[in-house]
N, C-alpha and C. Protein backbone atom coordinates (compact mmCIF):
# COMPACT_ATOMS: atom_id res chain seq x y z
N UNK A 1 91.03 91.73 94.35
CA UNK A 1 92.46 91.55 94.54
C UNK A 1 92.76 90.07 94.52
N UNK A 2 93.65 89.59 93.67
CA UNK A 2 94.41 88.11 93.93
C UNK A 2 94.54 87.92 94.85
N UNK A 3 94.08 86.29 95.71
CA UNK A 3 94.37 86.06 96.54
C UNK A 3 96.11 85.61 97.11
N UNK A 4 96.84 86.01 95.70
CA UNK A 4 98.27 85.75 95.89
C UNK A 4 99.17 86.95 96.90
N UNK A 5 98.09 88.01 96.94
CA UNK A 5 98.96 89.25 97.40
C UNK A 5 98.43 89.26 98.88
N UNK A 6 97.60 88.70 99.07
CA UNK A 6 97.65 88.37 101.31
C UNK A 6 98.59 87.21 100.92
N UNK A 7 99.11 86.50 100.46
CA UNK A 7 99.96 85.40 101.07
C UNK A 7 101.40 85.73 100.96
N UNK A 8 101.78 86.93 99.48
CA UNK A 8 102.55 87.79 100.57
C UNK A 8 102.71 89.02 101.25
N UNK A 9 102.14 88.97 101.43
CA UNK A 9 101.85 90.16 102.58
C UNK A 9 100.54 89.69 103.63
N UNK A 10 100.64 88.71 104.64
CA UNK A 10 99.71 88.61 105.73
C UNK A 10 98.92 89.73 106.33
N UNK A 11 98.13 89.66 106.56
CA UNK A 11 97.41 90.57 107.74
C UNK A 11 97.63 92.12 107.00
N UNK A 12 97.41 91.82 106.31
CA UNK A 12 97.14 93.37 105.28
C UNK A 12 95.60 94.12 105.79
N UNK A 13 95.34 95.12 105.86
CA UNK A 13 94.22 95.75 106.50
C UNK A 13 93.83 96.65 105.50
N UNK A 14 92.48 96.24 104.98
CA UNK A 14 92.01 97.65 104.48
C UNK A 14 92.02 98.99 104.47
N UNK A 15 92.50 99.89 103.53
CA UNK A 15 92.17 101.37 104.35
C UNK A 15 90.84 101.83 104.86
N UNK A 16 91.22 102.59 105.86
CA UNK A 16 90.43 103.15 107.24
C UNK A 16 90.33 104.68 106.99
N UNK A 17 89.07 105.15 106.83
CA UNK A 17 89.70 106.56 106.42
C UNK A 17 89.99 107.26 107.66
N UNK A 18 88.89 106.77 109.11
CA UNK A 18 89.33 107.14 110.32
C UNK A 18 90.81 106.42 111.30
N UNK A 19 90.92 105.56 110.82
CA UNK A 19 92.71 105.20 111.52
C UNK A 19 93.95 105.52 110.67
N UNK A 20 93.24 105.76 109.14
CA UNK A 20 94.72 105.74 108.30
C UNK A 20 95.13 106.94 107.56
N UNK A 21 93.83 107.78 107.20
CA UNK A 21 93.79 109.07 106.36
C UNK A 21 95.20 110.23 107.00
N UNK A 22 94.72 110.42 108.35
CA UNK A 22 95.71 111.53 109.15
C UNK A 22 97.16 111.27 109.48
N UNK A 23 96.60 109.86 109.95
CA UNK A 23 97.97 109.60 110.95
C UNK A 23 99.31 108.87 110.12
N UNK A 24 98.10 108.24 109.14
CA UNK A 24 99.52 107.20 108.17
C UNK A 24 99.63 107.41 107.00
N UNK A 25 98.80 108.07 106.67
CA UNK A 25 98.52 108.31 104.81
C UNK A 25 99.08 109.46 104.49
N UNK A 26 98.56 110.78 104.86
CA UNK A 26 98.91 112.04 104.52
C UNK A 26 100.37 112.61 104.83
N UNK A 27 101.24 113.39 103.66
CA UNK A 27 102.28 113.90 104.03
C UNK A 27 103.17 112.79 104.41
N UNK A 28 102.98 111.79 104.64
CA UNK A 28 104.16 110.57 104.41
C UNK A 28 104.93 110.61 103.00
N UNK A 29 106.23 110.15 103.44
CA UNK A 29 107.55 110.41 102.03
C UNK A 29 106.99 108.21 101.82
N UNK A 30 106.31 108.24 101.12
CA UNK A 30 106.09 106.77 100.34
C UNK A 30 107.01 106.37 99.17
N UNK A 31 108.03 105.59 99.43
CA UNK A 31 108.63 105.39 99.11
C UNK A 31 108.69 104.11 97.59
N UNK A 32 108.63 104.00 96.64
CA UNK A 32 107.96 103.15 95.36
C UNK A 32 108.98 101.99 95.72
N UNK A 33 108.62 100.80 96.41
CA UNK A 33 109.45 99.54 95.74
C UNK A 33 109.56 99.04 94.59
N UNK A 34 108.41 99.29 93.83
CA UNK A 34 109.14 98.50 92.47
C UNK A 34 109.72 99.28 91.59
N UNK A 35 110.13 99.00 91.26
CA UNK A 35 111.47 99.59 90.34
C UNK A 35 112.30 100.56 90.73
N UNK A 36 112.33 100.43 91.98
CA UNK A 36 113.59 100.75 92.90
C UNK A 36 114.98 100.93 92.53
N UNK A 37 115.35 99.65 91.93
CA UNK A 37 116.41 98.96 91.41
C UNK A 37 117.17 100.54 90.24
N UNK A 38 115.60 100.86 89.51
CA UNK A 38 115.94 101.61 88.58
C UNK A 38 116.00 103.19 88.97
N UNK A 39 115.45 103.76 90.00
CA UNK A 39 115.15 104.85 90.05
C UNK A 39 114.17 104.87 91.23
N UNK A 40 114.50 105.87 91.79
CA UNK A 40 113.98 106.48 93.58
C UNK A 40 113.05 106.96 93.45
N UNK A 41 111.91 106.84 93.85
CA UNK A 41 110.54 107.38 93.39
C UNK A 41 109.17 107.79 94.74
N UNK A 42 109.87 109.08 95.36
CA UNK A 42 108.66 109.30 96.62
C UNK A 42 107.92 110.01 96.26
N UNK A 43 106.72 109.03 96.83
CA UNK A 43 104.90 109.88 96.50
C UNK A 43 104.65 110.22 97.86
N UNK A 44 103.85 111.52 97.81
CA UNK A 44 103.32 112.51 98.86
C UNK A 44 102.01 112.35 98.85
N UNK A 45 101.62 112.09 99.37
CA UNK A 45 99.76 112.25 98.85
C UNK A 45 99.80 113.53 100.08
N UNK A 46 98.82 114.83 99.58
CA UNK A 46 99.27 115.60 100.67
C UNK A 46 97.45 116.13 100.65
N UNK A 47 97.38 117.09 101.19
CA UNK A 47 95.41 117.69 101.57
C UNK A 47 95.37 118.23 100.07
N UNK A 48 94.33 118.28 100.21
CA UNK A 48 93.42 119.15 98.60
C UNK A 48 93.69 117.98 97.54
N UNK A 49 94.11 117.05 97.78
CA UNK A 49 94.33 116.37 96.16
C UNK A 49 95.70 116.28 95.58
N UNK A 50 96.08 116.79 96.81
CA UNK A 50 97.53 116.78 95.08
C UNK A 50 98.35 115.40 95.77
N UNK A 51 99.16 115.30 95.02
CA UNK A 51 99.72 113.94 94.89
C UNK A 51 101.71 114.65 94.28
N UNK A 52 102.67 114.82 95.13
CA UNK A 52 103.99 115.27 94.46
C UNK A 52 104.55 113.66 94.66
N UNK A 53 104.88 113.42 93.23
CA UNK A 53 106.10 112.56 92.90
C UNK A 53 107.62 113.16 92.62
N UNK A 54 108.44 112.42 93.42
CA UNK A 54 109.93 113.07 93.49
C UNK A 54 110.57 112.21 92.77
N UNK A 55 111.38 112.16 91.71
CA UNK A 55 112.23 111.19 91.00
C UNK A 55 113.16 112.12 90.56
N UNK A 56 114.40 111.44 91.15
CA UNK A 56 115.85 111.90 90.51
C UNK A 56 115.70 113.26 90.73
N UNK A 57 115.54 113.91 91.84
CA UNK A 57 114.98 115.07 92.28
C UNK A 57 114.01 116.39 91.69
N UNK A 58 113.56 115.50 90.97
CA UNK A 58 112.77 116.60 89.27
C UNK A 58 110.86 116.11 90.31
N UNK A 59 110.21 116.78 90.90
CA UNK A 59 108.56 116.74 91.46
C UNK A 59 107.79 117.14 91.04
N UNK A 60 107.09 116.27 90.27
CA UNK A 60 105.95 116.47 89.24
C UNK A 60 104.73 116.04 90.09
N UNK A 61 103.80 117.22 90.34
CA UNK A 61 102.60 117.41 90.62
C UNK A 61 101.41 116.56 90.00
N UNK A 62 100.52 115.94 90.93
CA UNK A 62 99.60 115.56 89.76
C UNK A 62 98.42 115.38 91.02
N UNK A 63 97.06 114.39 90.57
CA UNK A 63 96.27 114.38 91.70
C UNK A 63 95.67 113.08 92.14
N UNK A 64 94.99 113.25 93.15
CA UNK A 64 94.58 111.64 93.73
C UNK A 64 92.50 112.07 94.62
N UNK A 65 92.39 111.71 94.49
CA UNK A 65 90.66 111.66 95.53
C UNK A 65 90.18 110.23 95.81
N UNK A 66 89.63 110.06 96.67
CA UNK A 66 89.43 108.88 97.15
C UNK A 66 87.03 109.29 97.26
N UNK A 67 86.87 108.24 97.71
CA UNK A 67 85.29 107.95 97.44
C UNK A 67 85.14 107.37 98.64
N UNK A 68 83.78 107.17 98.47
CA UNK A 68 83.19 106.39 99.93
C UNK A 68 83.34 105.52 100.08
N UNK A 69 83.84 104.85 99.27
CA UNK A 69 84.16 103.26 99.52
C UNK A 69 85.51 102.94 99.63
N UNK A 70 86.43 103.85 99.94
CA UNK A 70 87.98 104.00 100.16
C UNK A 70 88.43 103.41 99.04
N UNK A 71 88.36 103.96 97.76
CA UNK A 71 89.08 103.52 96.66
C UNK A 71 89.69 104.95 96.13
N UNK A 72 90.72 104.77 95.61
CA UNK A 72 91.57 105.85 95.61
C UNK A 72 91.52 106.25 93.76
N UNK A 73 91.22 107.27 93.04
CA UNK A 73 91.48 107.32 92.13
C UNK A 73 93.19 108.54 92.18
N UNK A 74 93.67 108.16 91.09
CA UNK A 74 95.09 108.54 90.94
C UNK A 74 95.68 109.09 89.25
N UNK A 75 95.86 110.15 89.33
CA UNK A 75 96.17 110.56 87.82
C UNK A 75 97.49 109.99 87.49
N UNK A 76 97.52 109.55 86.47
CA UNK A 76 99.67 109.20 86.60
C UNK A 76 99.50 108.99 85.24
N UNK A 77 100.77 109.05 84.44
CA UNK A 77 100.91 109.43 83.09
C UNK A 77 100.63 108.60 82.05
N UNK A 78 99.70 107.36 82.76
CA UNK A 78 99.12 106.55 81.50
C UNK A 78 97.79 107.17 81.98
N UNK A 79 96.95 108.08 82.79
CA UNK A 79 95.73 108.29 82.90
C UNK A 79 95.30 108.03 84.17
N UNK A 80 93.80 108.04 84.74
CA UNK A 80 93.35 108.26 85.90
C UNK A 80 93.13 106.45 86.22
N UNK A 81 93.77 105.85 87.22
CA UNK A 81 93.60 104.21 87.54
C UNK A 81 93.07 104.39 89.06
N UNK A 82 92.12 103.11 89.28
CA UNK A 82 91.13 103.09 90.47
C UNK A 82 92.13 102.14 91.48
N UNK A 83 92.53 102.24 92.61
CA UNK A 83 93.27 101.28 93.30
C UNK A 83 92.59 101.29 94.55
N UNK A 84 92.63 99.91 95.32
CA UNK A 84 92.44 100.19 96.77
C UNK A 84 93.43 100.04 97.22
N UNK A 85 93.40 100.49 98.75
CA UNK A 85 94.65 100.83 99.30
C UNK A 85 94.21 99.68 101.05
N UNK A 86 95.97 99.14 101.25
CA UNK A 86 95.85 98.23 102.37
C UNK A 86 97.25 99.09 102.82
N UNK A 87 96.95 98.77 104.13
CA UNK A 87 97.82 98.56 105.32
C UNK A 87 98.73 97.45 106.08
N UNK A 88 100.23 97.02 105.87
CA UNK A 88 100.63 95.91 106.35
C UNK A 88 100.96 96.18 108.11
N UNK A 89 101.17 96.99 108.08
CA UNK A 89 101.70 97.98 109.13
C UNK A 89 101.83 99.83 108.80
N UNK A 90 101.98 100.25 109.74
CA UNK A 90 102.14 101.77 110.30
C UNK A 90 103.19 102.23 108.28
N UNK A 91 103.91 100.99 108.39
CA UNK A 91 105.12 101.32 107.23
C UNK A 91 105.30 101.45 106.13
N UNK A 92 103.82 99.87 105.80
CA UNK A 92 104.01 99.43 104.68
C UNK A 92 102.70 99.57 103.84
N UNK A 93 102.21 99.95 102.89
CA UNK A 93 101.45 100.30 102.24
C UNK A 93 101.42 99.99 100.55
N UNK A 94 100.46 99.27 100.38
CA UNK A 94 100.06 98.23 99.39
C UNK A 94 98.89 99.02 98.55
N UNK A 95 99.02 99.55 97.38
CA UNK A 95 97.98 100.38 96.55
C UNK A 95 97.51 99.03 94.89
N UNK A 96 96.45 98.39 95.31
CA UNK A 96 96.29 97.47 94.59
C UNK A 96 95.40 98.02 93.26
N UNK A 97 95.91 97.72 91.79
CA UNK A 97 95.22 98.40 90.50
C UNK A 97 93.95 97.74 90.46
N UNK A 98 92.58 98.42 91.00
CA UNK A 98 91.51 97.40 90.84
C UNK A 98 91.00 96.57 89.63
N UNK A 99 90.88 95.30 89.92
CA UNK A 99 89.90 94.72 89.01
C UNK A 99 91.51 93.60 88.09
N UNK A 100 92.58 93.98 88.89
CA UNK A 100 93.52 93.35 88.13
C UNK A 100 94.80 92.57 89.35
N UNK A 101 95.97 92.58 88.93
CA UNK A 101 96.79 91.53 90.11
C UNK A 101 97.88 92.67 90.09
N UNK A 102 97.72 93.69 89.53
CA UNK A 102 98.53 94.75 89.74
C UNK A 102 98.73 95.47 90.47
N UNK A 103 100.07 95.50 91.14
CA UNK A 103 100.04 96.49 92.59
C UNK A 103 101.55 97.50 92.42
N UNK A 104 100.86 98.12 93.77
CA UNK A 104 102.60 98.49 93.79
C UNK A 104 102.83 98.79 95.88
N UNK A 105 104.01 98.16 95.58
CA UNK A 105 104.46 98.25 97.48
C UNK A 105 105.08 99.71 97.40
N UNK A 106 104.52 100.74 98.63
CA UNK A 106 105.54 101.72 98.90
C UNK A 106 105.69 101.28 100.89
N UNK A 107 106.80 102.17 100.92
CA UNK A 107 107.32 102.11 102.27
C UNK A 107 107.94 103.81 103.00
N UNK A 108 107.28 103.69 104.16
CA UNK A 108 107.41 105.33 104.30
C UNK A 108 108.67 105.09 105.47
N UNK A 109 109.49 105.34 104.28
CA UNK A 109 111.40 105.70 105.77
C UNK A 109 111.00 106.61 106.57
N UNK A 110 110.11 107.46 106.59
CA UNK A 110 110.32 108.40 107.96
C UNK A 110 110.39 108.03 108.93
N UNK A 111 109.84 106.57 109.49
CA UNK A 111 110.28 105.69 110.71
C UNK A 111 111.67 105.10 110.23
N UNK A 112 112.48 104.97 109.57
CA UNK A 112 113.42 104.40 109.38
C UNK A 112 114.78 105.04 109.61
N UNK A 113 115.85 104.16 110.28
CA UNK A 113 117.37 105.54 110.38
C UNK A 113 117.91 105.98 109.12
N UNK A 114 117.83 105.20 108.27
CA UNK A 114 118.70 105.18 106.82
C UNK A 114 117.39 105.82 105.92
N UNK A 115 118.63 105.92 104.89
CA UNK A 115 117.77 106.24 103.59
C UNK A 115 117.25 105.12 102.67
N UNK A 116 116.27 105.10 102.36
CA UNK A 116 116.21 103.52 101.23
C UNK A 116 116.30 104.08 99.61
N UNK A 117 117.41 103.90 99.52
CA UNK A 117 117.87 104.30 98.17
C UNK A 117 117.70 102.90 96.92
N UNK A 118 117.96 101.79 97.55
CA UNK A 118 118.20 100.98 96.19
C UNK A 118 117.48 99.46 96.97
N UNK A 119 117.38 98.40 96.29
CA UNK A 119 117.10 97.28 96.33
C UNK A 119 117.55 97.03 97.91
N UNK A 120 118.88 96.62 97.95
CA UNK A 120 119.78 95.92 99.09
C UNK A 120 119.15 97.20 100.43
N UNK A 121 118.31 98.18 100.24
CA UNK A 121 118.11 98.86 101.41
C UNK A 121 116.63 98.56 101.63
N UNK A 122 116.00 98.27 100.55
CA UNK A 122 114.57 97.58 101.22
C UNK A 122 114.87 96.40 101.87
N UNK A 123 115.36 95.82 101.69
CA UNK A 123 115.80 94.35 102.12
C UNK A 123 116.36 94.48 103.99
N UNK A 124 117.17 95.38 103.62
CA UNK A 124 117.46 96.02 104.92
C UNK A 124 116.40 96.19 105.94
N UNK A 125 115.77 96.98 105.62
CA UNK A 125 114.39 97.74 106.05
C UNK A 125 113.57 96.58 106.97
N UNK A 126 113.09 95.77 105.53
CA UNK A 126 112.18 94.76 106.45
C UNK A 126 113.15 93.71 106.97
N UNK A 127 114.15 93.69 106.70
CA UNK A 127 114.36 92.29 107.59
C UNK A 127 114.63 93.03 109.13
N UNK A 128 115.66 94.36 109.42
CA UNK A 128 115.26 95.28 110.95
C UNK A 128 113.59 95.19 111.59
N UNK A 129 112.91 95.35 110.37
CA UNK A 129 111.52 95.74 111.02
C UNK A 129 111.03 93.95 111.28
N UNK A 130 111.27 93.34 110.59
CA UNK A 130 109.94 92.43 110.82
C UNK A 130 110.98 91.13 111.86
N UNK A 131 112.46 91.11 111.29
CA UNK A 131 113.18 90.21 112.16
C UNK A 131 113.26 90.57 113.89
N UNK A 132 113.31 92.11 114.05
CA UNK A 132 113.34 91.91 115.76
C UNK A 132 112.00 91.77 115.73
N UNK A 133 110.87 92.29 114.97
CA UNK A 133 109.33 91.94 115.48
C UNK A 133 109.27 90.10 115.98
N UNK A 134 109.94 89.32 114.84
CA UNK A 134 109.68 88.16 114.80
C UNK A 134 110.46 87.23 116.15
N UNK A 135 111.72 88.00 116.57
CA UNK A 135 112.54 87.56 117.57
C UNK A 135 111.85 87.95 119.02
N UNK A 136 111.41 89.23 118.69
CA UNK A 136 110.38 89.88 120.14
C UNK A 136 109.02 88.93 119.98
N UNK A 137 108.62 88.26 119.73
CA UNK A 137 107.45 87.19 119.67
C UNK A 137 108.03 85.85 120.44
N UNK A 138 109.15 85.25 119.36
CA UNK A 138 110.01 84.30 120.30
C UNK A 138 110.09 84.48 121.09
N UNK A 139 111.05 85.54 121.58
CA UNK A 139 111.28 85.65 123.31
C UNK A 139 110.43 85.10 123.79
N UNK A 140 109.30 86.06 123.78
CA UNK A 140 108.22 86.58 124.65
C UNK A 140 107.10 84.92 124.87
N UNK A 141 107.39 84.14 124.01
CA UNK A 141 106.61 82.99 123.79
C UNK A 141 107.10 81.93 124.34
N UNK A 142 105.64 80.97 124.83
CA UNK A 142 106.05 79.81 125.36
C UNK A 142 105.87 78.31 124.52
N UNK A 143 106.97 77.29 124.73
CA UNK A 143 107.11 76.32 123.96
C UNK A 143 106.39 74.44 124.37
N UNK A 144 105.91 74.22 124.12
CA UNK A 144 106.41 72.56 124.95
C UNK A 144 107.37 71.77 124.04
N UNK A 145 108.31 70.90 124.04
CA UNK A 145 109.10 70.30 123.40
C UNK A 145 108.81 68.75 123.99
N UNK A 146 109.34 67.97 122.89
CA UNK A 146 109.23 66.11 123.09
C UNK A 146 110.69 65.72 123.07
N UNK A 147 110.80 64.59 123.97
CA UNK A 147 111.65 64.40 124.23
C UNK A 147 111.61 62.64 124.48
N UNK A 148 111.77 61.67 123.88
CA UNK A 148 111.77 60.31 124.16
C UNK A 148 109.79 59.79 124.49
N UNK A 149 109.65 60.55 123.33
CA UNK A 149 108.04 60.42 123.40
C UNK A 149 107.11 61.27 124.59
N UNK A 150 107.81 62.05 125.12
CA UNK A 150 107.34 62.65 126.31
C UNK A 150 107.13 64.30 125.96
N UNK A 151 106.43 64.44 126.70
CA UNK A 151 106.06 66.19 126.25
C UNK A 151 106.29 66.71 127.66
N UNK A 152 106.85 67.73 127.79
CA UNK A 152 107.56 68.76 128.62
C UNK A 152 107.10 70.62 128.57
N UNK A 153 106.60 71.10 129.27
CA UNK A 153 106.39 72.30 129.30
C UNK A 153 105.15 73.11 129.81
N UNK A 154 105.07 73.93 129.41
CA UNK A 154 105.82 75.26 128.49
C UNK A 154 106.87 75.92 129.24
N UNK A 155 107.76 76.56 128.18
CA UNK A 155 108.97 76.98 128.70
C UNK A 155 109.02 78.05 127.68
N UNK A 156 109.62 79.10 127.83
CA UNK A 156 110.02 80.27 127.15
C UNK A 156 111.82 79.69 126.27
N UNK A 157 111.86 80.03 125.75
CA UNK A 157 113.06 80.22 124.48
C UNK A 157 114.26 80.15 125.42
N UNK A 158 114.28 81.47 126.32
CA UNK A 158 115.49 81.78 126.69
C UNK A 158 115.25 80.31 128.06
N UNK A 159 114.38 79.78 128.66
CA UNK A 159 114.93 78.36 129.33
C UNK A 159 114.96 77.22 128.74
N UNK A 160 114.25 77.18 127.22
CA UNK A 160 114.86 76.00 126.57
C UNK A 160 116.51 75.77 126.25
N UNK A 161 116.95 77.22 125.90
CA UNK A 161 118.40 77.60 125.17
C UNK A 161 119.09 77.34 126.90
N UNK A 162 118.78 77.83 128.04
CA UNK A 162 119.52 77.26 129.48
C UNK A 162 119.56 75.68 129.48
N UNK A 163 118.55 75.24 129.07
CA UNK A 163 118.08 73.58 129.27
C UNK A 163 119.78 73.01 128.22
N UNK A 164 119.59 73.44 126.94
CA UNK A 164 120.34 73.19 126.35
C UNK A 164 121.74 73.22 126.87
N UNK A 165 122.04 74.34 126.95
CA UNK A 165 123.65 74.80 127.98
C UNK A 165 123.89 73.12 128.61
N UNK A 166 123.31 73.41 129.87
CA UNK A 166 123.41 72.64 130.82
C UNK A 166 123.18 71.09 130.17
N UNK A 167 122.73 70.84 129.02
CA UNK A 167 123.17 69.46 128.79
C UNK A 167 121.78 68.57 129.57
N UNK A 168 120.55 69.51 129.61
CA UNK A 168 119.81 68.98 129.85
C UNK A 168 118.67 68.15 129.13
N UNK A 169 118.96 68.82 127.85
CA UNK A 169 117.96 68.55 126.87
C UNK A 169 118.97 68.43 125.26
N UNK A 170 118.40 67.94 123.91
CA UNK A 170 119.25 68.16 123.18
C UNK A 170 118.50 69.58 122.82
N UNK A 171 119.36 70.40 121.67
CA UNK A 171 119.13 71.18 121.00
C UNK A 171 118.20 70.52 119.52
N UNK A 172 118.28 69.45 119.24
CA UNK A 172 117.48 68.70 118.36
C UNK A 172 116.12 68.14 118.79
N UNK A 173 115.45 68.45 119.95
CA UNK A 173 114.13 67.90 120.02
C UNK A 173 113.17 69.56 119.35
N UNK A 174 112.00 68.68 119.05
CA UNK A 174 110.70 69.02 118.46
C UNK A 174 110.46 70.08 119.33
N UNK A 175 110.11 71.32 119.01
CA UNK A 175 109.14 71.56 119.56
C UNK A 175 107.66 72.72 118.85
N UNK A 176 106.53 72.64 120.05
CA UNK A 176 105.39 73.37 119.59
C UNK A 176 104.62 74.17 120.15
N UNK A 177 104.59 75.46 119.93
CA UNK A 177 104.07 76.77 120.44
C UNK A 177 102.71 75.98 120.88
N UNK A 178 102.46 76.82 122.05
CA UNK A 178 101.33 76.07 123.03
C UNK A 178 99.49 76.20 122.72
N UNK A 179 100.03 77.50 121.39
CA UNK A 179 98.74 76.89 120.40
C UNK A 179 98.41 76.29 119.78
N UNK A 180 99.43 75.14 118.91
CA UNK A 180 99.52 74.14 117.90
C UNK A 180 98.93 73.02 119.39
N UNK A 181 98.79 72.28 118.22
CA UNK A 181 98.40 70.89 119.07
C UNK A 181 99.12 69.59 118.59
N UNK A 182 100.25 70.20 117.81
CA UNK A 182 101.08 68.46 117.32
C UNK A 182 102.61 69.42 117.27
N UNK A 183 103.43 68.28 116.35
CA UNK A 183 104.84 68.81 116.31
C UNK A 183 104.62 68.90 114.74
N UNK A 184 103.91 68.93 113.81
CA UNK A 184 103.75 68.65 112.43
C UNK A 184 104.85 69.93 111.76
N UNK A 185 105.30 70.94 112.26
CA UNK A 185 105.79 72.21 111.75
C UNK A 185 107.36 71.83 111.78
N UNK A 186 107.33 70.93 112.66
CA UNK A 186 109.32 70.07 112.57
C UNK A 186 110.27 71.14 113.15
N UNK A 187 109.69 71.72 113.89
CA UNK A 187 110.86 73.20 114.54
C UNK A 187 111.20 72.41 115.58
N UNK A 188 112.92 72.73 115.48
CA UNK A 188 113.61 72.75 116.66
C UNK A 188 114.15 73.35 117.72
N UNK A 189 114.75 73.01 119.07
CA UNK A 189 115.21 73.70 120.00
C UNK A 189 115.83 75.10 119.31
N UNK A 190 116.72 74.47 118.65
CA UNK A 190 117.92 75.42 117.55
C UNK A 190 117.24 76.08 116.56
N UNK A 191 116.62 75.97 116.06
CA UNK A 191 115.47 76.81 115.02
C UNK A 191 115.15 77.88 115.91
N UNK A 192 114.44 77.60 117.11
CA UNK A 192 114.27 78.98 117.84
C UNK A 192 115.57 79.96 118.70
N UNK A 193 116.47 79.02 118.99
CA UNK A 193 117.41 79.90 119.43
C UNK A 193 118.14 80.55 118.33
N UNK A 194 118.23 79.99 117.41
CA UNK A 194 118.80 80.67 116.17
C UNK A 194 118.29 82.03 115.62
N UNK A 195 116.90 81.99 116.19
CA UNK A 195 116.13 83.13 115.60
C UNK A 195 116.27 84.42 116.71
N UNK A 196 116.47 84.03 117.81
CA UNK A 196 116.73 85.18 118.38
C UNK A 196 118.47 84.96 118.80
């Protein structure tokens, strides 16, 4: 796999046939991102092999088996292609064409309220899923900030954004999560309150 497809998509996880086969793989409505734009396209991977694709409500049957080495073979109408399969989360599922940079993203709405019908609803999707993930981290995280060459902290988000109120601090100083060891990332007070 290109090393271009972890950079986007981080922390992608191999398939598991014991964490992912039952609970996340099977009987999920997988939803095709690419070519979305053009046409709605849910894959089933379901027991025995079969594989139902739903497009434009017409479900054409076909099949899938996987091997010991969790590589998935897949019949589809140019022929049988070898892919491995990753995990971004519970949601998101990455089926990479082996031996090439070819992939395809699906996404299973059954955790989702809406339907993901078109482009502007994936977009939707992850920015709900990964923006409160990313704001529930903020919160929850502590900062030190500089201030006239001085370092101050750690403080959580919601008492830097009080500090601020009160006119104690600017909203323009540096600051750096208490695992970094410099300010090199240039985030500000306001960068983080902005985010949550």
């Amino acid at each position: 796999m290109a090393s271009y497809i972890f950079e986007l998509f981080p922390d992608l996880k191999p398939f598991d046939y014991k964490l992912h086969y039952k609970d996340l793989f099977l009987n999920k409505n997988w939803i095709l991102v690419n070519g979305i734009s053009h046409k709605k396209a849910i894959y089933v991977f379901k027991e025995k092999n079969t594989l139902s694709i739903t497009e434009n409500k017409i479900v054409t049957k076909t099949s899938w088996s996987i091997n010991f080495k969790n590589q998935f073979s897949i019949e589809t109408e140019d022929g049988l292609i070898t892919v491995n399969a990753y995990f971004k989360d519970n949601d998101v599922l990455v089926l990479n064409h082996k031996n090439t940079e070819n992939f395809a993203l699906y996404i299973n709405e059954e955790n989702y309220s809406e339907n993901i019908n078109t482009l502007g609803d994936v977009q939707n999707f992850l920015y709900e899923k990964y923006a409160k993930k990313a704001t529930d981290l903020i919160y929850d995280h502590e900062f030190y900030y500089i201030e006239q060459f001085k370092e101050y902290g750690p403080f959580t988000v919601e008492e830097l954004a009080q500090k601020v109120v009160k006119d104690k601090i600017s909203a323009h100083c540096f600051v750096r999560d208490i695992n970094e060891y410099d300010y090199s990332k240039k985030i500000r007070i306001s960068d983080l309150t902005k985010a949550i």
